[in-house]
Protein backbone atom coordinates (compact mmCIF):
# COMPACT_ATOMS: atom_id res chain seq x y z
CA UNK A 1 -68.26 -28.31 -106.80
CA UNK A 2 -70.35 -30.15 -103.98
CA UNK A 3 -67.52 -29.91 -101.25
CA UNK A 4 -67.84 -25.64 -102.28
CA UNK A 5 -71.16 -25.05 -101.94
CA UNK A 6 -71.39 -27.51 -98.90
CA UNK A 7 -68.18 -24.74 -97.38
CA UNK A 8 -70.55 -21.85 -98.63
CA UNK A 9 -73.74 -23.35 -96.68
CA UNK A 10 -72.22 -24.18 -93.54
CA UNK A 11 -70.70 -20.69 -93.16
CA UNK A 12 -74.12 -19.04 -93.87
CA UNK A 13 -75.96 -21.37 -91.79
CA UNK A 14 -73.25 -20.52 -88.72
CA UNK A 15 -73.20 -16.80 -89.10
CA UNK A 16 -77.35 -16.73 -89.97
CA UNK A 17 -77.98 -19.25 -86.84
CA UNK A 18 -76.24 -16.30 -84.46
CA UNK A 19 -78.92 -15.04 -82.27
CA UNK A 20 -76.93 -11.87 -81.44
CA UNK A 21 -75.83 -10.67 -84.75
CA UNK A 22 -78.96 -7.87 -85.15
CA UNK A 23 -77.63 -6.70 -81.42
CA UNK A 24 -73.71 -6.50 -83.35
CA UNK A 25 -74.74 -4.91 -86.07
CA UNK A 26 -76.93 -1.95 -84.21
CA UNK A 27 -73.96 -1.22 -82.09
CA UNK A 28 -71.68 -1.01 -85.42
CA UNK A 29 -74.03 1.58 -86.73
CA UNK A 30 -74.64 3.54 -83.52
CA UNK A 31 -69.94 3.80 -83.13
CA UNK A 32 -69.97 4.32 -86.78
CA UNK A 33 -73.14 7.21 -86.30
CA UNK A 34 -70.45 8.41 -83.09
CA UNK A 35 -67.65 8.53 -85.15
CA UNK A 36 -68.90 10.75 -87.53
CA UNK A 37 -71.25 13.15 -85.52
CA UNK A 38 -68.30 13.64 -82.25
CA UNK A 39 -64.55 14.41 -83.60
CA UNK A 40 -63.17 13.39 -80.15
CA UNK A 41 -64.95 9.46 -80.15
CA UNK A 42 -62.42 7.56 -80.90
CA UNK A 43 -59.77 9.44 -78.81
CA UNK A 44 -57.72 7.59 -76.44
CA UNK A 45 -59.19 9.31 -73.31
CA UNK A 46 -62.28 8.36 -74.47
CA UNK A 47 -61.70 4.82 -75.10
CA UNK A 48 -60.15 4.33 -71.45
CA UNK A 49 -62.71 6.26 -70.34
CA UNK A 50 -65.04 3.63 -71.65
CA UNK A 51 -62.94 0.85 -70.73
CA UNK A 52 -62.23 2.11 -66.80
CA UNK A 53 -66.56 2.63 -66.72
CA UNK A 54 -67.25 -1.04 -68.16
CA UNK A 55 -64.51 -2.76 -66.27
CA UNK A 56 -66.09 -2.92 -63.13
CA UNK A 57 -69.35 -4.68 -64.74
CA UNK A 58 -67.30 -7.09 -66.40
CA UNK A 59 -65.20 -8.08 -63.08
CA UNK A 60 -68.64 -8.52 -61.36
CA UNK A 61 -70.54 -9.91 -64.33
CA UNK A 62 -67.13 -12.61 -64.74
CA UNK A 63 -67.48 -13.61 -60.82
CA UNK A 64 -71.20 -14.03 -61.10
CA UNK A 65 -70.75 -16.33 -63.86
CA UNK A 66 -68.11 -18.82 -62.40
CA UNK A 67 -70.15 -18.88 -59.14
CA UNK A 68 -73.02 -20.30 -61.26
CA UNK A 69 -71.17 -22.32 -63.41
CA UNK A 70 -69.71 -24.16 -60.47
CA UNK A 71 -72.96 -24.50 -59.08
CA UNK A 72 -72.73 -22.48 -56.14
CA UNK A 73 -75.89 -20.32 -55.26
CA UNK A 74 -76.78 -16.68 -57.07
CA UNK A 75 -76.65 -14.13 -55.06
CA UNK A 76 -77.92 -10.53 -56.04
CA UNK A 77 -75.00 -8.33 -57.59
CA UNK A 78 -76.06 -5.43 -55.66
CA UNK A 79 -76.26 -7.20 -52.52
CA UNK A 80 -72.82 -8.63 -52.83
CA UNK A 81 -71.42 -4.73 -53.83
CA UNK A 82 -73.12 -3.11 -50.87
CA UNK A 83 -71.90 -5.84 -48.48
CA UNK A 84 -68.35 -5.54 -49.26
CA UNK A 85 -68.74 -1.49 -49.56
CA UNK A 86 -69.48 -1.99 -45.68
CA UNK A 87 -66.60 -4.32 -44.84
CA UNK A 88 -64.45 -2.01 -46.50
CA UNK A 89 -65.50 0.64 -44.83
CA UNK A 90 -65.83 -1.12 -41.42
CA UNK A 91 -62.14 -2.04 -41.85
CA UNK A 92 -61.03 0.93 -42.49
CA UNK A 93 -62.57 2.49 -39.18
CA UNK A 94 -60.92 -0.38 -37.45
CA UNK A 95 -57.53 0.73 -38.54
CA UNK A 96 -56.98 -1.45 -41.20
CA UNK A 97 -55.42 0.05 -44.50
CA UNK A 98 -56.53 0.76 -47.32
CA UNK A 99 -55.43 -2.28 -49.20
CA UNK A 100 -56.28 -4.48 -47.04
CA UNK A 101 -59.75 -2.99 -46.74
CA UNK A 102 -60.18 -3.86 -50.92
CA UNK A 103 -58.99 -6.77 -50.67
């Protein structure tokens, strides 16, 4: 009976002790709202449309976040995208194709 409730406790205490659950549970009820008031939500063109718009802030947000972890310096996001919008570019003009100018 004691080893149940202690089970019971710990799993309340982990999922009541999550800072972000509030911000989960508004976003459930905004998609669910979504779902509901727009017929073509969860389409697939929709969802990849979502996915292609957020996948660029993840990439960036991902690279930011191992360059701090490893303890190198933080450099502004926007900084970094405008710089290497340049290069691109610059390469590019110099000849250089287009892959090479992404990478």
């Amino acid at each position: 009976m004691e080893r149940n409730k202690l089970i019971k406790s710990s799993s309340y205490s982990r999922i009541s002790g999550f800072k972000e659950l509030p911000l989960i549970i508004v976003i459930m009820v905004i998609a669910i709202v979504l779902i509901f008031l727009s017929p073509n939500f969860l389409n697939t063109q929709n969802i990849i449309a979502v996915l292609l718009g957020a996948s660029f802030d993840a990439l960036v947000s991902a690279g930011m976040t191992l360059l701090l972890i490893s303890g190198g310096f933080d450099l502004s996001v926007g900084s970094v995208v405008g710089f290497g919008g340049v290069m691109a570019g610059k390469m590019l003009v110099y000849g250089q194709g287009p892959v090479m100018a992404v990478l």
